[in-house]
N, C-alpha and C. Protein backbone atom coordinates (compact mmCIF):
# COMPACT_ATOMS: atom_id res chain seq x y z
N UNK A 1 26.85 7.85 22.16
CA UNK A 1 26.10 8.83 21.39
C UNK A 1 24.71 8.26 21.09
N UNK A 2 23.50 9.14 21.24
CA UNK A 2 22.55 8.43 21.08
C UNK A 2 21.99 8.69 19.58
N UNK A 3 21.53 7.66 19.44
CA UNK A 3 20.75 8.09 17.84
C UNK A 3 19.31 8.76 17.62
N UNK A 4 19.72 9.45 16.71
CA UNK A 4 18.11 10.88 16.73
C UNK A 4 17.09 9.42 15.38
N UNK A 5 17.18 8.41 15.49
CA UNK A 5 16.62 7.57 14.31
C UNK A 5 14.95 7.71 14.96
N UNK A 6 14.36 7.32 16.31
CA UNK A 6 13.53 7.19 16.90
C UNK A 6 13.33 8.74 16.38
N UNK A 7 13.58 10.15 16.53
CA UNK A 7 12.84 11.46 16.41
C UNK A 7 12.71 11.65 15.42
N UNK A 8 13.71 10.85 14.74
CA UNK A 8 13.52 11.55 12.82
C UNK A 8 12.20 10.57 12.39
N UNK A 9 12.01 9.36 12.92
CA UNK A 9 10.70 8.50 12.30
C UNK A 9 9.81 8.61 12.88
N UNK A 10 9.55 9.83 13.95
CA UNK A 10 8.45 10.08 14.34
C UNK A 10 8.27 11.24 14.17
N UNK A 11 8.96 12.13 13.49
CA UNK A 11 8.79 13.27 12.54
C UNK A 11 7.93 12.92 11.19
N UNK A 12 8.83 11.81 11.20
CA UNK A 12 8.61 11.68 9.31
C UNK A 12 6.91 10.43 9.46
N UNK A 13 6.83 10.20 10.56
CA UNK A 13 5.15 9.65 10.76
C UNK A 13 4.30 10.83 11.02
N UNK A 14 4.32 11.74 11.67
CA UNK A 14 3.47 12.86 12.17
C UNK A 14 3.53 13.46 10.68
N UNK A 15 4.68 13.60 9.75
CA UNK A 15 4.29 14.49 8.41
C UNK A 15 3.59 13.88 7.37
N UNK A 16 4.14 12.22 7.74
CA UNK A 16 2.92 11.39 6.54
C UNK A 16 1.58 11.26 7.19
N UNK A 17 1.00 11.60 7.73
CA UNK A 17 -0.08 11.95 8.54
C UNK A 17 -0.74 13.28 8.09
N UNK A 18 -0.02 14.16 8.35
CA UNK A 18 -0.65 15.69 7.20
C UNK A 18 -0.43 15.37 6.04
N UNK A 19 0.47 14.63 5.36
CA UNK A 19 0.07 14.69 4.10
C UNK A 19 -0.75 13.77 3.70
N UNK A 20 -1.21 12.94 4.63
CA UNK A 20 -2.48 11.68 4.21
C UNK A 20 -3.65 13.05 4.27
N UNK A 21 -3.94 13.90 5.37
CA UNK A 21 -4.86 14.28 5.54
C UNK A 21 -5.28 15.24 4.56
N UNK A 22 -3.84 16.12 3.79
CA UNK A 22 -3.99 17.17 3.32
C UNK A 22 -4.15 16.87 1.95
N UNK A 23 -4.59 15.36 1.39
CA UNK A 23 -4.29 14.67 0.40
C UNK A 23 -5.68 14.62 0.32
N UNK A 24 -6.47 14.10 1.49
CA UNK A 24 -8.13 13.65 1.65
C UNK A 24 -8.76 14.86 1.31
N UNK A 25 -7.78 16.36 1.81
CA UNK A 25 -9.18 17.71 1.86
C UNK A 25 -8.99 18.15 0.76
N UNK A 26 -7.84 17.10 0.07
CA UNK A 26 -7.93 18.01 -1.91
C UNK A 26 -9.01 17.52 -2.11
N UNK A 27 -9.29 15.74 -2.02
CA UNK A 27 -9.83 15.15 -2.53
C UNK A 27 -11.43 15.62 -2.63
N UNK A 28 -11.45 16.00 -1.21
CA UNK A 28 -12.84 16.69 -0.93
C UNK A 28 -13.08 18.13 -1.80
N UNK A 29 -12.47 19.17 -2.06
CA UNK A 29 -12.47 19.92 -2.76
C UNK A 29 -12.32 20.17 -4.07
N UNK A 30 -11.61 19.16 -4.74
CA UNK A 30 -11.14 19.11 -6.03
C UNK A 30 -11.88 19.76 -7.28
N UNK A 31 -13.09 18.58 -7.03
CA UNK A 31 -14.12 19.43 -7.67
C UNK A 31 -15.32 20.64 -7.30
N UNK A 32 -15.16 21.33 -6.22
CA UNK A 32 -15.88 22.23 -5.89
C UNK A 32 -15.71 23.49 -5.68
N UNK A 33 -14.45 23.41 -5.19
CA UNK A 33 -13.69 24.56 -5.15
C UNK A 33 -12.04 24.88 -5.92
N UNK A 34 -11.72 25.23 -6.72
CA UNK A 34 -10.81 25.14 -7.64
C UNK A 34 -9.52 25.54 -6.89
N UNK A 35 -9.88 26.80 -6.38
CA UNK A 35 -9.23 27.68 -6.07
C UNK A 35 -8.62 27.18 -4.73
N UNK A 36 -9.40 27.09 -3.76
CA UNK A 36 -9.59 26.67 -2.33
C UNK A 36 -7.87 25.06 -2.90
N UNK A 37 -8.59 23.98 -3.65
CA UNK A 37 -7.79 22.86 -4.15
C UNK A 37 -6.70 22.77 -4.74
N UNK A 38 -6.13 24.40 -5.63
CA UNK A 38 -4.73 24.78 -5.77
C UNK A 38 -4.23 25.09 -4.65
N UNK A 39 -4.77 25.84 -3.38
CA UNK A 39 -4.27 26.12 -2.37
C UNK A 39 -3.49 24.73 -1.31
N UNK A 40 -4.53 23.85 -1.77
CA UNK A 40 -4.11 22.87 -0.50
C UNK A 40 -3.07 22.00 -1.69
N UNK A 41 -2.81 22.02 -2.62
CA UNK A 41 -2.03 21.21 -3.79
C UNK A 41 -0.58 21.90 -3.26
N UNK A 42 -0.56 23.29 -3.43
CA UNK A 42 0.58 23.79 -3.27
C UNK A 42 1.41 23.59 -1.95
N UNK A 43 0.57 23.22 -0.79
CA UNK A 43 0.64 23.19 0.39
C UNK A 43 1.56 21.50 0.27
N UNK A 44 0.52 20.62 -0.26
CA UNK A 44 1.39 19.56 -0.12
C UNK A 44 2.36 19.20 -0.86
N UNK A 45 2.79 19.73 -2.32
CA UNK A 45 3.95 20.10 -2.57
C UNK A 45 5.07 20.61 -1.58
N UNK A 46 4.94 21.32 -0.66
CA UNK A 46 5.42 21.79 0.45
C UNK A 46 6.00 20.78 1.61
N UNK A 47 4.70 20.37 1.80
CA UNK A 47 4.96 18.98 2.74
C UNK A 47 5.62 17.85 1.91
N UNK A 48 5.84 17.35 0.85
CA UNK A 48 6.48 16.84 0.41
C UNK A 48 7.86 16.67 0.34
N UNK A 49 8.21 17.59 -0.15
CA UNK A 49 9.72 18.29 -0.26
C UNK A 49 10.17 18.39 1.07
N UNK A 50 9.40 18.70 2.54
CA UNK A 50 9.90 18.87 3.55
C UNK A 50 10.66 17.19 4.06
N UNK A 51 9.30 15.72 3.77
CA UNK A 51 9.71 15.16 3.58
C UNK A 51 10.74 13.98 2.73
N UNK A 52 10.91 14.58 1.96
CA UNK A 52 12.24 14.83 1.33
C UNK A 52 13.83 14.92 2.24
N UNK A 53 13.14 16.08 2.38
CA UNK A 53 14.52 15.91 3.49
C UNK A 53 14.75 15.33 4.61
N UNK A 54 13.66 15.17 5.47
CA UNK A 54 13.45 14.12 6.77
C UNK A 54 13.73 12.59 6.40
N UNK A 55 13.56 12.21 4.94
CA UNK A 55 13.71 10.72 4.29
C UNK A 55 15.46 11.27 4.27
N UNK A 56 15.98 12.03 3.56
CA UNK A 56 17.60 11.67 3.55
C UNK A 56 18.11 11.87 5.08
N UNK A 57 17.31 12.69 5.85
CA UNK A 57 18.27 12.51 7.21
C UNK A 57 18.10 10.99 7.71
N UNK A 58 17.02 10.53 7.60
CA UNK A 58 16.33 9.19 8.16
C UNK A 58 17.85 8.28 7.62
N UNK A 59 17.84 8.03 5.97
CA UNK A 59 18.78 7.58 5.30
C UNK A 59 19.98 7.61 5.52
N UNK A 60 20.61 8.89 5.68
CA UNK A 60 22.05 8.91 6.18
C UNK A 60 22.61 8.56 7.53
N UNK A 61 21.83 7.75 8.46
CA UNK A 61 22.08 7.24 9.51
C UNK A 61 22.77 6.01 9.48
N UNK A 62 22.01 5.35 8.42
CA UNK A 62 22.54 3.99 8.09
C UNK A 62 21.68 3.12 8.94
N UNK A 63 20.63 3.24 9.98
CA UNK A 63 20.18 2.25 11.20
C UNK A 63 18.89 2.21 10.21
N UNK A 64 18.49 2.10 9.29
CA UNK A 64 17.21 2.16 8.89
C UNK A 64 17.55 0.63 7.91
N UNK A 65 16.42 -0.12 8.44
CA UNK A 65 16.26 -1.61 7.54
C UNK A 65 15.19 -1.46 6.11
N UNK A 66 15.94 -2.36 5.11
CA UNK A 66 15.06 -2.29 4.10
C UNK A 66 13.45 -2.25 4.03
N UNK A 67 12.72 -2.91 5.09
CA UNK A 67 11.08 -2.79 5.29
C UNK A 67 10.93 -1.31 5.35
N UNK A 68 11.28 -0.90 6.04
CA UNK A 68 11.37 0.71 6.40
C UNK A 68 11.26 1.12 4.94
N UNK A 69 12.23 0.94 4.61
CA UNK A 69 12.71 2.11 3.44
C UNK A 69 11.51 2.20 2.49
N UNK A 70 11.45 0.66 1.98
CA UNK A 70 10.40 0.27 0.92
C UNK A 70 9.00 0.56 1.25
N UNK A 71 8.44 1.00 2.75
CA UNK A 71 7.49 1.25 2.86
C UNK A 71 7.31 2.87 2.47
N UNK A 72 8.71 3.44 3.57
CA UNK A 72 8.28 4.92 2.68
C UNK A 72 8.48 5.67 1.54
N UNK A 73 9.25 4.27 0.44
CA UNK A 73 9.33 4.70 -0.61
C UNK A 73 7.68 4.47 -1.44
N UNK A 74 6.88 3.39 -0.93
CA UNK A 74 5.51 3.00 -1.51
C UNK A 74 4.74 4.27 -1.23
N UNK A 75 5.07 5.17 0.08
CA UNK A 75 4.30 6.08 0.73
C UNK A 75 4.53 7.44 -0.10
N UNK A 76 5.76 7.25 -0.36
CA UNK A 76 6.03 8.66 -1.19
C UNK A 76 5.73 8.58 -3.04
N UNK A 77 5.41 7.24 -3.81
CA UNK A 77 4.81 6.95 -4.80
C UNK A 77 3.40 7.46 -4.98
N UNK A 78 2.40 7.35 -3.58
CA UNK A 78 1.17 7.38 -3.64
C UNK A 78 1.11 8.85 -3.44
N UNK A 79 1.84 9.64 -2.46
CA UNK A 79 1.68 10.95 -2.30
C UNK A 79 1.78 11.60 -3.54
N UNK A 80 2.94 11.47 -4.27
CA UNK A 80 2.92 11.62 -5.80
C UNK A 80 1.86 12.23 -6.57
N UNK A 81 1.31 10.50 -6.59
CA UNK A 81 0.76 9.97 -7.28
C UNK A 81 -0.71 10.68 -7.43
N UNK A 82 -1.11 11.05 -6.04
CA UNK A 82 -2.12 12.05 -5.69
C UNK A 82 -2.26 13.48 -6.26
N UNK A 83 -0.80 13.91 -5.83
CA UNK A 83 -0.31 14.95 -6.54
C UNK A 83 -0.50 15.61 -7.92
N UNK A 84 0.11 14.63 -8.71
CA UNK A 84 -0.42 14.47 -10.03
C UNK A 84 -1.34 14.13 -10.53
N UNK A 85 -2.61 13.95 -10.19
CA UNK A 85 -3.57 13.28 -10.44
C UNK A 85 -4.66 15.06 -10.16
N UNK A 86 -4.36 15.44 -8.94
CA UNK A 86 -4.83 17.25 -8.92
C UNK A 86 -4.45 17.87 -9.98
N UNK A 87 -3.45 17.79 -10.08
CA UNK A 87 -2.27 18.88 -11.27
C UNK A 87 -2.89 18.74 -12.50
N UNK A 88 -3.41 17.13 -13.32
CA UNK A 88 -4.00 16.88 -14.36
C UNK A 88 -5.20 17.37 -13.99
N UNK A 89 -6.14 16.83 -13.40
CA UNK A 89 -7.57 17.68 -12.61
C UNK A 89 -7.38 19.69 -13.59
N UNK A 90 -6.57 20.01 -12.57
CA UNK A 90 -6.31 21.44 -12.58
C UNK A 90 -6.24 21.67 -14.34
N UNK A 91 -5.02 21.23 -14.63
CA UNK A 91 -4.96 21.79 -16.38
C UNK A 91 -5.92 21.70 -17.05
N UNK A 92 -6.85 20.21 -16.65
CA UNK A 92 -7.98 19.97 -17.52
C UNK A 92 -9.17 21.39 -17.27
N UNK A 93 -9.14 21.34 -16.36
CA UNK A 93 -10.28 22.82 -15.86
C UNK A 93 -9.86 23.91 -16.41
N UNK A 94 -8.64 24.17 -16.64
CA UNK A 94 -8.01 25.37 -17.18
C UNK A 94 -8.36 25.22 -18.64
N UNK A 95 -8.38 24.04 -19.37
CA UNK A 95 -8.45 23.97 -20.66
C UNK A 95 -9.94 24.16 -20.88
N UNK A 96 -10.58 23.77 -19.55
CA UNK A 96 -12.31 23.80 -20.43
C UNK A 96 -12.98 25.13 -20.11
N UNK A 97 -11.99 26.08 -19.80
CA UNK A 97 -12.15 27.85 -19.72
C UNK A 97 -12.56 28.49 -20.72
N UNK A 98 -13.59 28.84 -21.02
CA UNK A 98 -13.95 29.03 -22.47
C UNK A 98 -13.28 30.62 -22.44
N UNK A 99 -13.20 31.25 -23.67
CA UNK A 99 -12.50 32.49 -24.07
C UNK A 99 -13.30 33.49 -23.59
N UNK A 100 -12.66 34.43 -22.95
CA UNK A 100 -13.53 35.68 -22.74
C UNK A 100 -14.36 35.91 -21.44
N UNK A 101 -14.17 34.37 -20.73
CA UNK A 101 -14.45 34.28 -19.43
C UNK A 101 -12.94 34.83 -17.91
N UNK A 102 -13.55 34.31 -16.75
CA UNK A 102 -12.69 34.46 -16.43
C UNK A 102 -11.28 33.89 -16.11
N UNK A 103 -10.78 33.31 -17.29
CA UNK A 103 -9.38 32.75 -17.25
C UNK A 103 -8.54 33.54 -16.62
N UNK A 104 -8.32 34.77 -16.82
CA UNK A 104 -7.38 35.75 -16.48
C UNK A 104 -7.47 35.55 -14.83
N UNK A 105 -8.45 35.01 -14.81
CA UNK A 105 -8.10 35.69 -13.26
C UNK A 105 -8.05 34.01 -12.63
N UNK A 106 -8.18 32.82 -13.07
CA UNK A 106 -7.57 32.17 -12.67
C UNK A 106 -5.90 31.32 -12.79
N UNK A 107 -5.39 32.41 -14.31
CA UNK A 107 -4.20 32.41 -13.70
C UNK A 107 -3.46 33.30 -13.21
N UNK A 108 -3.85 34.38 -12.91
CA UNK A 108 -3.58 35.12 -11.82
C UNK A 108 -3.35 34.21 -10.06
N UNK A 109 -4.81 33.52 -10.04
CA UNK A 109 -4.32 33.11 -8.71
C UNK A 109 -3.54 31.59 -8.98
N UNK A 110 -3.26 31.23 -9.70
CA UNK A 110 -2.25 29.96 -10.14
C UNK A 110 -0.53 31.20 -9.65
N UNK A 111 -0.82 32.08 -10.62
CA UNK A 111 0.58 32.91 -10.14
C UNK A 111 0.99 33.35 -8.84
N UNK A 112 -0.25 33.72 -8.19
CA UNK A 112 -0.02 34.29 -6.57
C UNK A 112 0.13 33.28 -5.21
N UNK A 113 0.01 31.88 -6.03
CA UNK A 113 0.00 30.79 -5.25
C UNK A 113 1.63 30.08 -5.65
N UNK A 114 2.58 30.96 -6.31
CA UNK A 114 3.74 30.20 -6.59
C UNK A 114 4.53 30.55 -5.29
């Protein structure tokens, strides 16, 4: 029986790859475009979770050595870590919405982006 370990870690390299990239075009947007930067936030939430599951198939093989693991556990800390670091970004902008402007309509598109 052959082992799918070689397709699943070159899955799970090609997705930490979009999410390096899709991590850089928040970075680039964050502050310029709000809207445009919830879009690509939600996206890698997405990619995240996908890898999520590509890490437990990887895992339940059993052929995977501790270097491995600990690297894509460092990899999935920083993705995080990125993550949350937009999300605080985001609330803070939401908080410095002064009254009577257009808040409404940016959580409107916070809602249409769930």
């Amino acid at each position: 029986m052959e082992s799918k370990v070689p397709e699943l870690k070159q899955q799970l390299k090609e997705l930490n790859q979009t999410i390096s990239f899709t991590i850089k075009s928040l970075d680039d947007v964050i502050k310029t475009d709000i809207h445009k930067s919830e879009e690509l936030a939600s996206s890698l939430q997405s990619l995240i979770d996908k890898r999520q599951i590509l890490i437990e198939q990887v895992m339940s093989t059993n052929e995977v050595d501790a270097t491995y693991i600990n690297q894509q556990k460092a990899l999935a800390k920083a993705f995080m870590d990125a993550l949350v670091t937009h999300r605080q970004y985001y609330f803070d902008a939401l908080a410095k919405v002064k009254p009577g402007t257009k808040k409404v309509n940016l959580y409107q598109a916070i809602d249409s982006g769930k």
